[in-house]
Protein backbone atom coordinates (compact mmCIF):
# COMPACT_ATOMS: atom_id res chain seq x y z
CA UNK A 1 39.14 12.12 -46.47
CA UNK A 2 41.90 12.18 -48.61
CA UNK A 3 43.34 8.65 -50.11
CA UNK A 4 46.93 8.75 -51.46
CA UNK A 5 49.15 5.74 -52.20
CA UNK A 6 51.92 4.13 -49.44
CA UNK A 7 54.84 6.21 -51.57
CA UNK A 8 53.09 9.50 -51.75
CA UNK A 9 52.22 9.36 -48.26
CA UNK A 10 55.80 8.51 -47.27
CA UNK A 11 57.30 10.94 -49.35
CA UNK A 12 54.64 13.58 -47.91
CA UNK A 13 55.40 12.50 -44.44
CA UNK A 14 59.04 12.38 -44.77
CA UNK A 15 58.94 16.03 -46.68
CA UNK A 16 56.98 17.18 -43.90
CA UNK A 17 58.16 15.62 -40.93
CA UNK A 18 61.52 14.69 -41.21
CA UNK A 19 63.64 13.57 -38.67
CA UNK A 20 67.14 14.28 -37.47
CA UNK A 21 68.71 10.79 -38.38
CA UNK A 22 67.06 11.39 -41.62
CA UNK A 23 68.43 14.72 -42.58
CA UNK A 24 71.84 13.78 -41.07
CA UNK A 25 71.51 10.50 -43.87
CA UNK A 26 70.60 12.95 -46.68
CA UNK A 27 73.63 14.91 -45.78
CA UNK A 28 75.97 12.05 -46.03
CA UNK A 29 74.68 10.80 -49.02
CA UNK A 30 72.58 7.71 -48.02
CA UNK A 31 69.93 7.82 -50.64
CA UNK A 32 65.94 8.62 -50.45
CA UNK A 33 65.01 4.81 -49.53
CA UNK A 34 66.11 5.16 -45.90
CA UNK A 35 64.69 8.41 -45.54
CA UNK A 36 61.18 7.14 -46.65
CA UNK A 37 61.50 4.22 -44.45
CA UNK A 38 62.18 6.51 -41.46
CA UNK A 39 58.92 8.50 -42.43
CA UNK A 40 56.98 5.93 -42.62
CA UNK A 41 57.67 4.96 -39.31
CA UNK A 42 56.53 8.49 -38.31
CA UNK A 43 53.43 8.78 -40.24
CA UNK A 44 51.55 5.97 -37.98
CA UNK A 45 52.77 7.12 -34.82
CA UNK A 46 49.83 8.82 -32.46
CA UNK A 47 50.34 12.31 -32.01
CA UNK A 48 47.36 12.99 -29.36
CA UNK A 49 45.82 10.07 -27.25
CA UNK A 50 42.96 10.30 -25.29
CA UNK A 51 42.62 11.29 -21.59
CA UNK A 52 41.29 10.99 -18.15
CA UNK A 53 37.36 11.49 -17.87
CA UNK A 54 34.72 11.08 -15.00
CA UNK A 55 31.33 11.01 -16.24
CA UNK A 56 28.08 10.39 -13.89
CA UNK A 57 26.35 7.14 -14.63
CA UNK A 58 23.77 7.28 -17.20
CA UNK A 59 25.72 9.91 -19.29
CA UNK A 60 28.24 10.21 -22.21
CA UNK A 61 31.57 9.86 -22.34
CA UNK A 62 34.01 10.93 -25.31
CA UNK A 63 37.35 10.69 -25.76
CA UNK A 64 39.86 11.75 -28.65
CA UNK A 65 42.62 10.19 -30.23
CA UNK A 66 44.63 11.86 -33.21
CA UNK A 67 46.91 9.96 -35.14
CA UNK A 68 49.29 11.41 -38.03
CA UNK A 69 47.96 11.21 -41.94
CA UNK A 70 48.80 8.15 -43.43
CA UNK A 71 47.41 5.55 -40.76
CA UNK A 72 45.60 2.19 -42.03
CA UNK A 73 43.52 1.59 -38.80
CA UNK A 74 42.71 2.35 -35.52
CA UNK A 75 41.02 0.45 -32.94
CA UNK A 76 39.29 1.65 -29.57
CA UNK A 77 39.30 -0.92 -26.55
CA UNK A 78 37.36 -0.82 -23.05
CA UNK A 79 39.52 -2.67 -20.24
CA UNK A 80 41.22 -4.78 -23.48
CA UNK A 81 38.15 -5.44 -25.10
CA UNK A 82 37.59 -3.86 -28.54
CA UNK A 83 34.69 -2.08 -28.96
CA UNK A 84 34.67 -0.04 -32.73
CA UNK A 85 37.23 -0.33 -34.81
CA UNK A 86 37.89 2.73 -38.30
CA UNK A 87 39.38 1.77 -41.36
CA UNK A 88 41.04 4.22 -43.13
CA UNK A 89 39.58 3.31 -46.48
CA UNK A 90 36.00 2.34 -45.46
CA UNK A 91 35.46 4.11 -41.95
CA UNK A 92 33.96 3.69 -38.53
CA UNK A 93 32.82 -0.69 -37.74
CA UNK A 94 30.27 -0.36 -35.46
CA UNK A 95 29.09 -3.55 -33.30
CA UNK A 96 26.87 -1.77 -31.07
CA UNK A 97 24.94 0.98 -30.31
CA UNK A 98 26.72 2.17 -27.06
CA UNK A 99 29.55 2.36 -28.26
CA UNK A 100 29.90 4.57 -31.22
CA UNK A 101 32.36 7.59 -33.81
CA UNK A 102 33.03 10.89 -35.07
CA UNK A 103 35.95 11.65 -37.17
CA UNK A 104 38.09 15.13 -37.67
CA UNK A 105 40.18 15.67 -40.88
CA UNK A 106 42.62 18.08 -42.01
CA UNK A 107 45.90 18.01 -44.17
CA UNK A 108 48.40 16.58 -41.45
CA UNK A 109 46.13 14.12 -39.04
CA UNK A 110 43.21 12.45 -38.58
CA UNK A 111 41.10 12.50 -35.33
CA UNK A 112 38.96 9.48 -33.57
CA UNK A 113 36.12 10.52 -31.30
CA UNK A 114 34.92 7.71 -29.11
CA UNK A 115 31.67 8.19 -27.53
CA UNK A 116 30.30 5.58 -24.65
CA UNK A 117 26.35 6.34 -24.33
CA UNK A 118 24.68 5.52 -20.93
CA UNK A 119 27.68 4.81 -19.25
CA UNK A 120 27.29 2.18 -16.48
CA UNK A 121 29.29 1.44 -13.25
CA UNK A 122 31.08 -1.36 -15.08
CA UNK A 123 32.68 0.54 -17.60
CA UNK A 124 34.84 2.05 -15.89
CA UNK A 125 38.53 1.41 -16.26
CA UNK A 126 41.22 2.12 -19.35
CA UNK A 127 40.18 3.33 -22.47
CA UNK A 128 43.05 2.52 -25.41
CA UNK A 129 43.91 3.93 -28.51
CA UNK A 130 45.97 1.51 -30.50
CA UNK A 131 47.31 1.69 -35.02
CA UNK A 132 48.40 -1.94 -34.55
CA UNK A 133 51.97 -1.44 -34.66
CA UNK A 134 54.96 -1.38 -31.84
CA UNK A 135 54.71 1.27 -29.75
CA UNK A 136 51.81 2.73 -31.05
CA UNK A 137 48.82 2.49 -28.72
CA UNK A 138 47.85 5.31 -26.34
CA UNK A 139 45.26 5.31 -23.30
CA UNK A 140 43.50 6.50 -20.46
CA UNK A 141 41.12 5.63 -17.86
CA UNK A 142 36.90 6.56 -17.35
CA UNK A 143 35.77 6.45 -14.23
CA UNK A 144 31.58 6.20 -14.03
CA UNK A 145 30.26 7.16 -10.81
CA UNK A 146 26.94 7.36 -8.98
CA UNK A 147 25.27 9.66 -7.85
CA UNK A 148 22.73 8.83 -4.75
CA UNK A 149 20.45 10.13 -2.45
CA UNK A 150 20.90 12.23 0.26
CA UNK A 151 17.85 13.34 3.29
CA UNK A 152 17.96 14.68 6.65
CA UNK A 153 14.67 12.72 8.41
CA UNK A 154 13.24 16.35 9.88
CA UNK A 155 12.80 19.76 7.83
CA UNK A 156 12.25 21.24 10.68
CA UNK A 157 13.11 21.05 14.44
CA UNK A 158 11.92 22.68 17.91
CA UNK A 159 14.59 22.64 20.74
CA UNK A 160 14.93 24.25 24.10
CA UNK A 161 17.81 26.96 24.52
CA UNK A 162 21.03 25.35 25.60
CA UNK A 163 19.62 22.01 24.56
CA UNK A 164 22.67 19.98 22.61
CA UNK A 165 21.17 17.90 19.43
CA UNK A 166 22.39 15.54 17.38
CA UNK A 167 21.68 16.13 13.51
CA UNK A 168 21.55 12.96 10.85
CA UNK A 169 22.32 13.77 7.42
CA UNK A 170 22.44 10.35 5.40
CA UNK A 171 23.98 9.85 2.04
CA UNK A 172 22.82 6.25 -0.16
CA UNK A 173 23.23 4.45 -2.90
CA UNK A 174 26.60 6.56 -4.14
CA UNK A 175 30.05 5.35 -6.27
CA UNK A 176 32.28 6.57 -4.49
CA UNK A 177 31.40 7.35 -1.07
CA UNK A 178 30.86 11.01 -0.93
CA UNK A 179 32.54 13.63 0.88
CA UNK A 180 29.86 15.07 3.52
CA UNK A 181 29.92 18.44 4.69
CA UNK A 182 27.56 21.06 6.57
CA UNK A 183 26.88 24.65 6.84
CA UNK A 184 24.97 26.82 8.69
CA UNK A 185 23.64 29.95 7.36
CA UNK A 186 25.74 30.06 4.69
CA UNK A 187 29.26 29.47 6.58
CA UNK A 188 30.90 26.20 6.74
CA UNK A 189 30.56 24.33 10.27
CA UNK A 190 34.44 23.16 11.26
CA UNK A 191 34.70 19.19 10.54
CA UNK A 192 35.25 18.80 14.53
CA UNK A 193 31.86 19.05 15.07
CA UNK A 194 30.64 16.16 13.43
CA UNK A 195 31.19 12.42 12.92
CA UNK A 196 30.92 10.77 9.16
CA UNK A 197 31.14 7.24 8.45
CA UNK A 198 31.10 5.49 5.30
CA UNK A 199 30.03 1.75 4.52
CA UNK A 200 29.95 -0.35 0.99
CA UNK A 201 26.74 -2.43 0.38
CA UNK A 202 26.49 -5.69 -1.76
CA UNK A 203 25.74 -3.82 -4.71
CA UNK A 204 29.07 -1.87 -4.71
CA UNK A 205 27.49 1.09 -4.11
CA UNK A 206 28.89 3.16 -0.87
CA UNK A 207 26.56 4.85 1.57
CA UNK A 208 27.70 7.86 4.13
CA UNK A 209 26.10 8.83 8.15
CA UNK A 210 26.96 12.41 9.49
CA UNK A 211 26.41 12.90 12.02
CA UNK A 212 26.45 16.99 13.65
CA UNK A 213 26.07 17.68 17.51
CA UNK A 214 24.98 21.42 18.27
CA UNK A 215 23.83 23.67 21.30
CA UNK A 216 21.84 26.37 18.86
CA UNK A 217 21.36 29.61 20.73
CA UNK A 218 19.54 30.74 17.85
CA UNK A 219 17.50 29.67 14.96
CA UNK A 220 19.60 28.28 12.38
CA UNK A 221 19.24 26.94 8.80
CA UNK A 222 22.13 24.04 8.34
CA UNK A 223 22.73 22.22 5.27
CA UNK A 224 24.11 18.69 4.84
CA UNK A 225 26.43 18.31 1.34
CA UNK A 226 27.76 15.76 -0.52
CA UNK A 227 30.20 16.12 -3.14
CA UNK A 228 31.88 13.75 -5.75
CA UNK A 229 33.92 14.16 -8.55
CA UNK A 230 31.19 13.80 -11.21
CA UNK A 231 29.39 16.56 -9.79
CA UNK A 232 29.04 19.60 -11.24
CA UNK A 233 27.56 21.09 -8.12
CA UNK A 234 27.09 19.33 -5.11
CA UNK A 235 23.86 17.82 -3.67
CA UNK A 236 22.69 18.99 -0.38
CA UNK A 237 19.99 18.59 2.04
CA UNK A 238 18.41 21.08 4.85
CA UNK A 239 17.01 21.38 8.12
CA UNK A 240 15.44 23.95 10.11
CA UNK A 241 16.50 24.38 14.22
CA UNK A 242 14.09 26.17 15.90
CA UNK A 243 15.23 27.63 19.70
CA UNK A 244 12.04 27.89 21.52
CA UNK A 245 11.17 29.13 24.58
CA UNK A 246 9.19 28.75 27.36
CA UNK A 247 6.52 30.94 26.60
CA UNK A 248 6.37 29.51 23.12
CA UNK A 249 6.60 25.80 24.84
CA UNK A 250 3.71 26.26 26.90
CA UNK A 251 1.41 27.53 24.09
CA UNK A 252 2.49 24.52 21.68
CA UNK A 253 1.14 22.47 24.82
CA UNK A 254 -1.66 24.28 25.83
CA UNK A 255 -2.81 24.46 21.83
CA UNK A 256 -1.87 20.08 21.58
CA UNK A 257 -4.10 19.70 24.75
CA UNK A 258 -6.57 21.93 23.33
CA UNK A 259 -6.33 19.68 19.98
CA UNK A 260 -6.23 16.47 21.72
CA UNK A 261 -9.35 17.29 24.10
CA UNK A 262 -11.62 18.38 20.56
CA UNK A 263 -10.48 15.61 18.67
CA UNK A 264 -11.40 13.02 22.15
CA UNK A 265 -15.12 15.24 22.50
CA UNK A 266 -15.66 14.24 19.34
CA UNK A 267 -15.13 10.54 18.79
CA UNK A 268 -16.66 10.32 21.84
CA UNK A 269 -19.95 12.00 20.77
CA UNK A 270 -19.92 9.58 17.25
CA UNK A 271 -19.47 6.49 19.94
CA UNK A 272 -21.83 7.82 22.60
CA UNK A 273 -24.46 8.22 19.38
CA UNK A 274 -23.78 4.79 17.66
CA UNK A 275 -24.27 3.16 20.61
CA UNK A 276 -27.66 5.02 21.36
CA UNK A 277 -28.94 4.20 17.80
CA UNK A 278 -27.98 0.43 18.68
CA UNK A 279 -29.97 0.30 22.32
CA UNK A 280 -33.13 2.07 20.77
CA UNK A 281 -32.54 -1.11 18.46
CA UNK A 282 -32.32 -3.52 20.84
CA UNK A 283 -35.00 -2.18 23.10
CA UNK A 284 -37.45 -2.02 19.66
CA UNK A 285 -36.24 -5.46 18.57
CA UNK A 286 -37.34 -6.76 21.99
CA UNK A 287 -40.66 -4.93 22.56
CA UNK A 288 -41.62 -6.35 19.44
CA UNK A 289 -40.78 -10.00 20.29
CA UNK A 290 -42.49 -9.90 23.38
CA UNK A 291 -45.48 -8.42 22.11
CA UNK A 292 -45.32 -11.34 19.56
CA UNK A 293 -45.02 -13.89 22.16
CA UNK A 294 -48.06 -12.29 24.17
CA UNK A 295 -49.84 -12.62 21.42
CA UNK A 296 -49.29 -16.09 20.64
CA UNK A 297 -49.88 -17.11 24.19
CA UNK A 298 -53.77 -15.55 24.50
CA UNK A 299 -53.82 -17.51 20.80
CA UNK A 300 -52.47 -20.68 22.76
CA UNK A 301 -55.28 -19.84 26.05
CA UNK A 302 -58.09 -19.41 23.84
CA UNK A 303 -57.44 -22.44 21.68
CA UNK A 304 -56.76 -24.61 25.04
CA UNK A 305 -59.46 -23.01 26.88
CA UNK A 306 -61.82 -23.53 23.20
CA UNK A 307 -60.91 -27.08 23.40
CA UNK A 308 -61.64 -27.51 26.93
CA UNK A 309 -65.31 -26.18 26.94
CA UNK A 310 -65.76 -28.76 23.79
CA UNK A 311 -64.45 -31.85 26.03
CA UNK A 312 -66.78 -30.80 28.62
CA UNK A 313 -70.00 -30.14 26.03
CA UNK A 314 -68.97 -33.62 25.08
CA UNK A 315 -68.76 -35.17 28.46
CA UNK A 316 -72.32 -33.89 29.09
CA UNK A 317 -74.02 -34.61 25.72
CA UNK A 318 -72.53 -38.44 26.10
CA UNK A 319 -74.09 -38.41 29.71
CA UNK A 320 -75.79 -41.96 30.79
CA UNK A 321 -80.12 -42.66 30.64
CA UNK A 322 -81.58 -44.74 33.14
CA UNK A 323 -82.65 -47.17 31.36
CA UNK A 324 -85.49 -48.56 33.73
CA UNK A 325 -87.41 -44.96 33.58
CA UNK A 326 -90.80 -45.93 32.15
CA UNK A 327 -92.93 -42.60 31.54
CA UNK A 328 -96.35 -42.06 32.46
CA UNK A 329 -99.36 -41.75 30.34
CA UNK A 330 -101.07 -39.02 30.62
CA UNK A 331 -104.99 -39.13 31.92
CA UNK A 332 -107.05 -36.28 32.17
CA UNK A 333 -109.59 -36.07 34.80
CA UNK A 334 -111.93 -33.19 35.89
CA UNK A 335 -109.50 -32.42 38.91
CA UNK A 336 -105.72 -32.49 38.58
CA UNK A 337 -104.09 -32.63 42.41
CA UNK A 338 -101.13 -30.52 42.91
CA UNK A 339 -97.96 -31.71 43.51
CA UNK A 340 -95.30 -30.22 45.61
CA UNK A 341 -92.13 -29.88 43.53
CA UNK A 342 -89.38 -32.38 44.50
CA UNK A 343 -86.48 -32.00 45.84
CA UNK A 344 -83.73 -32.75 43.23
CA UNK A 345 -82.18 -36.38 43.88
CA UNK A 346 -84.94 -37.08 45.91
CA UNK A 347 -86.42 -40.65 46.11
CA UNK A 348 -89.68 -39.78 48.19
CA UNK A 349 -92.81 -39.37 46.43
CA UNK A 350 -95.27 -36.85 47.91
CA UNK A 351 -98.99 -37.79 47.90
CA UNK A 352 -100.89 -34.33 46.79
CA UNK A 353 -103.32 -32.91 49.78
CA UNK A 354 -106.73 -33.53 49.64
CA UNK A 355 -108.13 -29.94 50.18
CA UNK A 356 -106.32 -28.83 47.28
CA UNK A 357 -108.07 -29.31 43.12
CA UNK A 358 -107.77 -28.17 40.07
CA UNK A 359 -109.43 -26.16 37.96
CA UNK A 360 -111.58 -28.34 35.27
CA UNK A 361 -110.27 -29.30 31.96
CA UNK A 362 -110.69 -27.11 28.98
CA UNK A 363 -114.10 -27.04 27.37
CA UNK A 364 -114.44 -29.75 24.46
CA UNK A 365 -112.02 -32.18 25.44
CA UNK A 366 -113.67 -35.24 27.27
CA UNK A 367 -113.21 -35.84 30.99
CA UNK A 368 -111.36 -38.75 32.13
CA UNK A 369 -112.09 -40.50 35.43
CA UNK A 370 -109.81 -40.43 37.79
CA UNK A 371 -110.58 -42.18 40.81
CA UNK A 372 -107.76 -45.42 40.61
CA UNK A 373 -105.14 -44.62 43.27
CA UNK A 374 -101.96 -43.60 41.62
CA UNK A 375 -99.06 -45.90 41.53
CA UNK A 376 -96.98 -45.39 44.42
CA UNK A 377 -94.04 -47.43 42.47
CA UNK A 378 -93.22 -45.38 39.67
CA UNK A 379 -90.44 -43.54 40.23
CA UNK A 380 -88.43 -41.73 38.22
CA UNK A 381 -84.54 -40.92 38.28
CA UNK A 382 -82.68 -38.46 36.97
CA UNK A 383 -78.58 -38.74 37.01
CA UNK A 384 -76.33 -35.57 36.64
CA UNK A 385 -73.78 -35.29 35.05
């Protein structure tokens, strides 16, 4: 970049570009002063100001001013804000880093490239060129705009022939609302045929509802699009429309019924054997409790049955003497009478017969007499128990 002092640059300027009311002073005589004044004038006017873009959101935007040599400054402002500022003896000011320069020289101007990165839905609106003099400001306007989504619910659909359908194509999310329009096969679909309407959210972006009724005799591809301005191409979406008939109908039922009854055989065969495992559970789980409690009940018999034979073995070991039973002595004669067993609980006393003896004592042992009459009084009793 060239640097020259205010004369030079007015005599250059005024050399170079002079006007008409100049030349008509030189001619009468007016003097260089006026003339230089008048070229000075020119030399800060803006030959080329910048001009209308539409960017999509998230991308760059650039715009050009050119201004004639000899210019001091030259400021760039968003909707009246300034936002970089270049100094013709020091260059570009940067304050931040969305917002920054590139600059194009030659003999006669100097150009000012403005670039916006990541352009957001709030920056839209004018963009100004301005030298900080009368007059000498240029400007134009960015417009950001958004670009959404767009979906048909169904890739594919299966109708009946001369079956009417309504197709959905729905655009969100979008700055400005797009236009919406649909093809089939490849030709576009007359706008009579289907319904759009548009609607703004809270977040000022727009979103779009088309809406296409059909009778397809045929199978047919159609395509939903949606256009805006920042677009190079537009964005579409697609669905396929299937005429079926009732051949084809009939199989898609038979082979769903088909589906249905394997997928129902076999959930009910994983039921029908979870619930056997759980019964042969149950019915183990209770065999072996009851066996358990048999068990424990012949325990329970034997010990009652144990302690019951022990009362009774007491009972009859505690059982009651007579206590007046004196016992006999015992005398040994040469004949020992017999005597008829007794009767148990008997209280009679049976005298022995006198045809019947016994046979004599055993060798050695002495003989005693017994010829005193036995003791009809001594009786003896035995209690039971």
């Amino acid at each position: 970049m060239s640097h020259q002092s205010p004369a030079t640059q007015s005599r250059d300027c005024a050399s170079t570009h002079p006007t008409a009311l100049s030349r008509k002073r030189q001619r009468l005589g007016l003097g260089k002063a006026s003339s230089r004044r008048e070229g000075l004038g020119f030399c800060y006017s803006i030959l080329n100001g910048p001009t209308n873009a539409t960017v999509l959101a998230g991308s760059e935007a650039r715009f050009n001013c050119t201004v004639a040599d000899g210019w001091a400054i030259l400021i760039w402002l968003l909707n009246t804000n300034p936002v970089l500022t270049v100094i013709n003896s020091h260059g570009p000011i940067e304050t931040s880093d969305r917002f920054t320069s590139q600059s194009y020289n030659n003999s006669q101007s100097f150009t000012s490239e403005l670039i916006i990165h990541n352009t957001q839905l709030n920056d839209s609106g004018k963009i100004e060129c301005s030298i900080q003099k009368p007059g000498g400001s240029s400007f134009a306007f960015l417009s950001v705009q958004v670009n959404g989504s767009l979906l048909i619910k169904n890739s594919s659909l299966i109708v009946k022939e001369n079956t009417t359908v309504e197709i959905v194509c729905e655009a969100l999310g979008w700055a400005p609302a797009p236009d919406i329009t649909w093809m089939t096969n490849d030709s576009l679909i007359d706008k009579l045929r289907y319904v759009t309407q548009q609607s703004q959210g809270s977040n000022g972006l727009h979103n779009a509802l088309s809406v296409l009724t059909l009778t397809p005799m045929n199978t047919e591809i159609l395509t939903c699009l949606a256009v805006i301005e920042a677009l190079p191409n537009p964005q579409n979406a697609t669905i396929a429309v299937i005429v079926g008939n009732s051949t084809l109908e009939s199989d898609y039922s038979e082979d769903s019924t088909s589906t249905w009854v394997i997928v129902l055989a076999v959930v009910f065969s994983i039921v029908g054997f979870i619930l056997l495992i759980i019964l042969i559970w149950v019915v183990v789980r209770c065999c072996c409790l009851k066996k358990g409690s048999t068990y424990e009940n012949e325990v329970r018999k034997i010990s009652i049955k144990k302690k019951t034979d022990d009362h009774l073995g007491n009972r009859q070991r505690s059982g009651s003497e007579n206590q007046g039973y004196i016992p006999e002595e015992q005398h040994y004669t040469g004949q020992i009478p017999t005597i008829v067993s007794l009767p148990p609980m008997s209280t009679k006393f049976t005298v022995p017969r006198p045809d019947l003896h016994t046979s004599s004592a055993p060798k050695g042992r002495p003989q005693r007499r017994t010829d005193y009459p036995i003791n009809p009084k001594k009786i003896r009793n035995v209690t039971h128990v």
